[in-house]
Protein backbone atom coordinates (compact mmCIF):
# COMPACT_ATOMS: atom_id res chain seq x y z
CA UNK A 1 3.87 -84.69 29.46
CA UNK A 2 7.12 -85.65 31.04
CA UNK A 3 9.06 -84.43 33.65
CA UNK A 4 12.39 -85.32 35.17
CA UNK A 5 13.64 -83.64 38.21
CA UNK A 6 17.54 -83.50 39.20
CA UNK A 7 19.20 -82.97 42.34
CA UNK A 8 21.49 -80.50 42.14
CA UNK A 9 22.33 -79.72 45.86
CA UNK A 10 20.57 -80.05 49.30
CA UNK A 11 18.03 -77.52 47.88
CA UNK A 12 18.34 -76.84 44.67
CA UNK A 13 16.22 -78.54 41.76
CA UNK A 14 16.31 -78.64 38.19
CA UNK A 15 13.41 -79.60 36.58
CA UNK A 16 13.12 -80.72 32.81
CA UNK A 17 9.58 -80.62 30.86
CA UNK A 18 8.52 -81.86 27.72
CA UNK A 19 4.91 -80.78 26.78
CA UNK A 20 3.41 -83.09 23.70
CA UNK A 21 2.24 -81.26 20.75
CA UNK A 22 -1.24 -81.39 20.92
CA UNK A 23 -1.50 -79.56 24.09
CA UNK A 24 0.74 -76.53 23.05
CA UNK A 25 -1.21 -76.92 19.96
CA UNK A 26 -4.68 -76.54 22.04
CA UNK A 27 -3.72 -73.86 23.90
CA UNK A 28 -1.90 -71.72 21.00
CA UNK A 29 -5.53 -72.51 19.36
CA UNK A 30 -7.20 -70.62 22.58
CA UNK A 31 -5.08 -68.11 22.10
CA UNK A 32 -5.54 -67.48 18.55
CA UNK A 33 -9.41 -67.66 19.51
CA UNK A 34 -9.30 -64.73 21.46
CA UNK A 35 -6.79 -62.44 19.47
CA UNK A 36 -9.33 -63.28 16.73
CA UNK A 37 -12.38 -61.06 19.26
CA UNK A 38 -10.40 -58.12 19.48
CA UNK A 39 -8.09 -58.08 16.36
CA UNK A 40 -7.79 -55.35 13.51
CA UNK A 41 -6.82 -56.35 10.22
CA UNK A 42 -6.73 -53.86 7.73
CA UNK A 43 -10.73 -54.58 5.44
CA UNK A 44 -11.92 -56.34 8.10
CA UNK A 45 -14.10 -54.82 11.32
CA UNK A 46 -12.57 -55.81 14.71
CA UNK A 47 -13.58 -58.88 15.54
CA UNK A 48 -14.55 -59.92 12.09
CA UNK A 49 -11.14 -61.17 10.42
CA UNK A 50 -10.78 -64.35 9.48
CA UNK A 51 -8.99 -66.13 11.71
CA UNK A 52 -6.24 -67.72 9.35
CA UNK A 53 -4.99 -63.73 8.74
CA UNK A 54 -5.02 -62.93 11.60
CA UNK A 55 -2.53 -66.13 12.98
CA UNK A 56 -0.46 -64.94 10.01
CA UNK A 57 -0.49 -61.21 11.22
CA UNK A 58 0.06 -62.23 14.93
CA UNK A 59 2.31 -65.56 14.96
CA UNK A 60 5.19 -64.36 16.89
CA UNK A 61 2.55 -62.31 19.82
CA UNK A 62 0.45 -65.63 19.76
CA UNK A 63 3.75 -67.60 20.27
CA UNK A 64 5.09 -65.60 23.04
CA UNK A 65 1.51 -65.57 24.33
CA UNK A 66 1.37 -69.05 24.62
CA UNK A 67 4.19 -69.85 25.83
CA UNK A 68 3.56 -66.84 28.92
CA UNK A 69 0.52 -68.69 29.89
CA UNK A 70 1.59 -72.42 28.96
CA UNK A 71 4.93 -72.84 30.84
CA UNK A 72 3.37 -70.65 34.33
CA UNK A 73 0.16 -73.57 34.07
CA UNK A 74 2.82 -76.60 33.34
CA UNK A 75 5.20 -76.05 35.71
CA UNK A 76 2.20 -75.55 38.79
CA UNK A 77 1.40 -78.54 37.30
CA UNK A 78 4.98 -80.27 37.89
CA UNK A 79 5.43 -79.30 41.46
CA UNK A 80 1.84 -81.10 42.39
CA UNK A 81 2.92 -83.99 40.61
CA UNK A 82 6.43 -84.08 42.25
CA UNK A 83 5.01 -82.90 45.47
CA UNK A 84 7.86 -79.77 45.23
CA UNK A 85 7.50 -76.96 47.57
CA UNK A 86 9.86 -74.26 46.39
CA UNK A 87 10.77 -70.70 48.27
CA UNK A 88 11.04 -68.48 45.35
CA UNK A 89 10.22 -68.11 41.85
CA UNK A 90 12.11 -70.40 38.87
CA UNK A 91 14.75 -69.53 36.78
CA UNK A 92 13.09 -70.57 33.06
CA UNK A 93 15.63 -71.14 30.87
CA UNK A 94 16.37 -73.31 27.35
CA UNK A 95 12.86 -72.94 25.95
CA UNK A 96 12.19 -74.80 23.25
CA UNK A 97 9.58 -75.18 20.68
CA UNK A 98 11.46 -77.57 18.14
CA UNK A 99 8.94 -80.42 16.44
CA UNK A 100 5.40 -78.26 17.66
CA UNK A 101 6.42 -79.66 21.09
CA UNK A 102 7.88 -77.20 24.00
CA UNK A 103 10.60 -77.90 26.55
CA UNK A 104 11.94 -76.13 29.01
CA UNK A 105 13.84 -76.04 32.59
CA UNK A 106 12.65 -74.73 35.73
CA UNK A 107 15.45 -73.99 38.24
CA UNK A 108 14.55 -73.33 42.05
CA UNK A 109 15.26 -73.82 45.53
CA UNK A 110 13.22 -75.96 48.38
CA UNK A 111 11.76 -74.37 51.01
CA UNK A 112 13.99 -75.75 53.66
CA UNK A 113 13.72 -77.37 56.53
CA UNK A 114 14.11 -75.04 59.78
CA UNK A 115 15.06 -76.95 63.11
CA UNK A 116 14.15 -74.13 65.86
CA UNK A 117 15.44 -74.70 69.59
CA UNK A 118 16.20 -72.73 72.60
CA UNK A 119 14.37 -69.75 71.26
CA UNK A 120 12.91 -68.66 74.67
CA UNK A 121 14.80 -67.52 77.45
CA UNK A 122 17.72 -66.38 75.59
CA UNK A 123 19.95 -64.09 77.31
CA UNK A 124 20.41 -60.47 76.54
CA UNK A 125 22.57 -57.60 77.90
CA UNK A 126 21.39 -54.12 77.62
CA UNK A 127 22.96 -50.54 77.96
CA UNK A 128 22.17 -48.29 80.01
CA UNK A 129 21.15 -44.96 77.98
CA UNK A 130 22.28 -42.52 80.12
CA UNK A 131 23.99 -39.25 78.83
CA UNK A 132 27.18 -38.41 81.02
CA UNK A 133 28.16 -34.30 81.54
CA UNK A 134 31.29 -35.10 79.11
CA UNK A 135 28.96 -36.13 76.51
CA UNK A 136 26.73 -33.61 76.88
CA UNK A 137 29.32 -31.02 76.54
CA UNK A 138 31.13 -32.68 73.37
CA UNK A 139 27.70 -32.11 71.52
CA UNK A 140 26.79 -28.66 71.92
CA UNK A 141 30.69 -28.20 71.33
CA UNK A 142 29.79 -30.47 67.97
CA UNK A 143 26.63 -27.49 67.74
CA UNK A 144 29.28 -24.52 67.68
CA UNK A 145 31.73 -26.09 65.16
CA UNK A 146 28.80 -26.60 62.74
CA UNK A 147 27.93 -22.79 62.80
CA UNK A 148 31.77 -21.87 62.20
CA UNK A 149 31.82 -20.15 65.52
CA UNK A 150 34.86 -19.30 67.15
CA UNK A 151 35.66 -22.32 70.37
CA UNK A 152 36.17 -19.07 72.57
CA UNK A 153 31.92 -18.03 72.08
CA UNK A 154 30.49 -19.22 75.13
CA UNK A 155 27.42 -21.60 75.84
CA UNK A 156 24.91 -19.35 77.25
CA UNK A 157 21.71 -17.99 76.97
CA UNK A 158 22.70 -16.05 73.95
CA UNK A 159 24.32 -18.99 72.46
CA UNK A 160 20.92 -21.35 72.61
CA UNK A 161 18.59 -18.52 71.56
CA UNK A 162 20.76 -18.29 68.57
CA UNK A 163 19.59 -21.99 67.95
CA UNK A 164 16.35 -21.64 68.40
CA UNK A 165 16.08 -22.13 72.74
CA UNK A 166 14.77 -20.02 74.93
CA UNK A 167 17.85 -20.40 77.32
CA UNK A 168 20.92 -22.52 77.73
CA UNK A 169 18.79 -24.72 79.85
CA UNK A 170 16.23 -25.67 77.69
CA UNK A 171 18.99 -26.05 74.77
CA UNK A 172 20.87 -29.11 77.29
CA UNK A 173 17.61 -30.81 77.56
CA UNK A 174 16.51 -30.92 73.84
CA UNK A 175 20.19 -32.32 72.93
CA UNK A 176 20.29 -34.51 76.39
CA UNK A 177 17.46 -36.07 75.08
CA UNK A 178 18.23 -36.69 71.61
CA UNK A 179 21.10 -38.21 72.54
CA UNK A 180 19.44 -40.51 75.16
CA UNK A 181 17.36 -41.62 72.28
CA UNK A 182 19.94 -42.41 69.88
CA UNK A 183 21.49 -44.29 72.75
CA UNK A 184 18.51 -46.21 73.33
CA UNK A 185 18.16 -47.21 69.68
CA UNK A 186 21.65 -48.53 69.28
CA UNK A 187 21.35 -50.52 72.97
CA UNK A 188 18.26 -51.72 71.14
CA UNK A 189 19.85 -52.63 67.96
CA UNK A 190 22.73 -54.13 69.99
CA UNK A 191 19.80 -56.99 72.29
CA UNK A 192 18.57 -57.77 69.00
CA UNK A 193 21.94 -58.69 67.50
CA UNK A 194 22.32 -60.71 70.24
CA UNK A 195 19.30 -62.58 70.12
CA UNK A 196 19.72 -63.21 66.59
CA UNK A 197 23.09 -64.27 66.81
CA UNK A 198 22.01 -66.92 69.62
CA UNK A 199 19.01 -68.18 67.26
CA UNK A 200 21.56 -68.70 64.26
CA UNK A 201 23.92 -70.51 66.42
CA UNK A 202 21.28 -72.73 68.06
CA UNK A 203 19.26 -73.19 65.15
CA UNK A 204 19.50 -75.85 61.78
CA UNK A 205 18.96 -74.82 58.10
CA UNK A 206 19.96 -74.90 54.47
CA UNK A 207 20.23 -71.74 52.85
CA UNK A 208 18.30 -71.21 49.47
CA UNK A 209 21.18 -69.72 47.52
CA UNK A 210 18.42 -67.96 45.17
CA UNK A 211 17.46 -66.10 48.18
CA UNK A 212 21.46 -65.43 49.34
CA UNK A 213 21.55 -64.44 45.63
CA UNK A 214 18.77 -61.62 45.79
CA UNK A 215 19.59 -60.41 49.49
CA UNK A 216 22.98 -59.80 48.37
CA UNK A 217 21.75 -58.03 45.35
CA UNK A 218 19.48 -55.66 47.19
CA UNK A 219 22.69 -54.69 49.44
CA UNK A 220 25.11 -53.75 46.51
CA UNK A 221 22.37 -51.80 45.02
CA UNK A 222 22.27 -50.04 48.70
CA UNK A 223 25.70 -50.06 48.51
CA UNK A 224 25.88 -48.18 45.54
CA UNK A 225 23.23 -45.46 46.00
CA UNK A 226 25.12 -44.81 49.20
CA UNK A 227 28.59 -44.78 47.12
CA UNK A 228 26.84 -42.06 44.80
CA UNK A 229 25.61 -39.75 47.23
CA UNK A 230 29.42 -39.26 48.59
CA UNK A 231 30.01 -38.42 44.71
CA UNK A 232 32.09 -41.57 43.93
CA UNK A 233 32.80 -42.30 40.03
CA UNK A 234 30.53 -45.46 38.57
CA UNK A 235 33.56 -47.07 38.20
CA UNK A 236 35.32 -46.67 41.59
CA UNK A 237 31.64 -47.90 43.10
CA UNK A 238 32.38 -51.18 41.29
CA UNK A 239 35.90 -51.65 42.63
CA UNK A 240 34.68 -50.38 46.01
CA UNK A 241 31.32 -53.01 45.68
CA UNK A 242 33.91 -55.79 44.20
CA UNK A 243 35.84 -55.43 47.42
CA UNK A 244 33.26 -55.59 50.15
CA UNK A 245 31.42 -58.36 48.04
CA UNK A 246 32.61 -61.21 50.63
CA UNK A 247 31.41 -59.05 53.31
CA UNK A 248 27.83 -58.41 52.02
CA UNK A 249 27.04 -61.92 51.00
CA UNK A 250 27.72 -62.46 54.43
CA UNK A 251 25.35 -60.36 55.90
CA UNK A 252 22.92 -61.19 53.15
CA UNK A 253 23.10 -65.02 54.45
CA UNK A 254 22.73 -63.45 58.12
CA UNK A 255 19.84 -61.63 56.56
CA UNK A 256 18.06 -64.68 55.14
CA UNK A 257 18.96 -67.18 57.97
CA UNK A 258 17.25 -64.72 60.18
CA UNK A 259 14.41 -63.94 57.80
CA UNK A 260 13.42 -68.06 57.91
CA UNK A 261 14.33 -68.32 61.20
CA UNK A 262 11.90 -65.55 62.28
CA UNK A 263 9.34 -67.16 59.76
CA UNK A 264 9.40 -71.08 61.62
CA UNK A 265 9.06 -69.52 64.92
CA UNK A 266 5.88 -67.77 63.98
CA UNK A 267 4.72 -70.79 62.32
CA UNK A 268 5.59 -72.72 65.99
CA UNK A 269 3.82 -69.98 68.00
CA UNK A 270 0.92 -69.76 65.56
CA UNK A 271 1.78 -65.45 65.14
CA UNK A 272 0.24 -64.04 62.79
CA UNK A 273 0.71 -60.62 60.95
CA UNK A 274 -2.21 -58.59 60.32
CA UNK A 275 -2.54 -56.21 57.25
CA UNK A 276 0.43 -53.66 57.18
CA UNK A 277 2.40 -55.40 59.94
CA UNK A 278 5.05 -57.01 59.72
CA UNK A 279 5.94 -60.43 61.05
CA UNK A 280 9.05 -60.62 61.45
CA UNK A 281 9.06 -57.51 63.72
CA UNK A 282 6.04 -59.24 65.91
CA UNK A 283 8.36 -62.03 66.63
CA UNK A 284 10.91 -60.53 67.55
CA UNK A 285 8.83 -58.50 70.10
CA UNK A 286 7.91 -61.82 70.96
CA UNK A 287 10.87 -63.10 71.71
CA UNK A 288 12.36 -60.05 73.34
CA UNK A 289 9.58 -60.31 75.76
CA UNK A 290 10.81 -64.19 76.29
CA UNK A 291 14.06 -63.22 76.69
CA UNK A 292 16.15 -63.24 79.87
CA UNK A 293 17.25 -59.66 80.39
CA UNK A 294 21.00 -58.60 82.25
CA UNK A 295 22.42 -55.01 82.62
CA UNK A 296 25.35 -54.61 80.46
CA UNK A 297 28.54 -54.42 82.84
């Protein structure tokens, strides 16, 4: 078999394979064998067929067959011999079976490297998530508008029962509350920007563009579903997705810088996910329990 890998950036790798004949012979032969066991061809019981009918029947299923099992086996076979360590799957492309031999490319990106520094102690600023009288009062005035009710009702007993309170009282503490909470998980969201945006800055990497590729992806088909619950046309989601394109494959680099990031430090601290946790969520509460907290001014 030979193999011949090129360079195409830091990352990226193509790599070219020629299988000899004999062994895509041998293993279209194993498949044959086994379509033979389970095979129905009309005067024949399954199973019983001979075999030459039932390569005739089944050439193009034994082909495709083949060539799903043969290219997976080479290619595993390729990265041990090139000592390749890739981050995603191949992109298989100009398969050939011309003169009983097969060829074929394999496209893919390294796993990069991932220089991590000056991960602990990284300073954070955090909100405070108090709920002011003025905010208070511009919710339950949001609560009124949303039942069509006149501005000149008033916000009393009356009013809260009608919402589901026992008084007034009880009505300012359910919607203090909630807002405190929403408050707390956008002062959240807001440290953890931060100490992302410090780990980018401070940290080294190549991005694997496949990744960028299928980040970005994910986040137009967001994009979209979000475009078509406001009732926006197929088309004008296109123009709309066109447009903020530059914008998402930003975010979907942020995404997978962070994602890798995340990833090295856990392999540094030795953190481990357990089943149905996720790990990039344990370091990060790592990290936020490393990090060097301020009050926001």
């Amino acid at each position: 078999m030979k193999i011949s890998v090129k360079k195409v950036d830091a990352l990226r790798r193509e790599m070219h394979f020629e299988v000899p004949q004999e062994r895509v012979t041998g293993k279209l032969d194993e498949i044959l064998n086994n379509m033979v066991k389970h095979a129905r061809i009309k005067g024949f019981r399954q199973g019983k067929a001979p075999r030459h009918l039932v390569a005739a029947a089944h050439a193009d299923v034994a082909r495709e067959e083949m060539m799903k099992n043969l290219i997976p086996e080479v290619y595993q076979e390729g990265l041990v011999q090139e000592k390749m360590d890739p981050i995603d799957f191949p992109a298989i492309d100009q398969v050939d079976l011309k003169d009983g031999g097969l060829k074929f490319r394999a496209t893919f990106d390294l796993r990069p490297e991932v220089e991590v520094k000056d991960y602990k102690g990284v300073k954070v600023s955090k909100k405070g998530s108090e709920v002011s009288d003025d905010e208070l009062n511009k919710s339950l005035d949001f609560f009124k508008k949303g039942r069509g009710l006149d501005e000149t009702v008033p916000l009393d007993d009356e009013f809260a029962k009608g919402l589901g309170f026992p008084s007034l009282e009880d009505l300012k503490k359910a919607v203090k509350r909630n807002l405190e909470l929403d408050k707390e998980r956008q002062n959240r969201y807001e440290v953890e920007t931060q100490l992302i945006d410090a780990l980018i800055k401070s940290c080294k990497l190549d991005l694997p563009q496949s990744l960028v590729a299928r980040q970005l992806e994910g986040r137009l088909e967001e994009f979209a579903r979000k475009m078509k619950t406001f009732g926006m046309k197929e088309e004008d989601i296109a123009k709309k997705a066109e447009a903020t394109k530059k914008e998402l494959k930003e975010a979907a680099e942020k995404d997978v810088k962070t994602f890798l990031i995340l990833h090295k430090i856990a392999e540094v601290e030795k953190i481990e996910a357990q089943k149905n946790e996720n790990l990039s969520a344990k370091v990060m509460e790592f990290l936020l329990k490393e990090a060097k907290w301020e009050e926001a001014k």
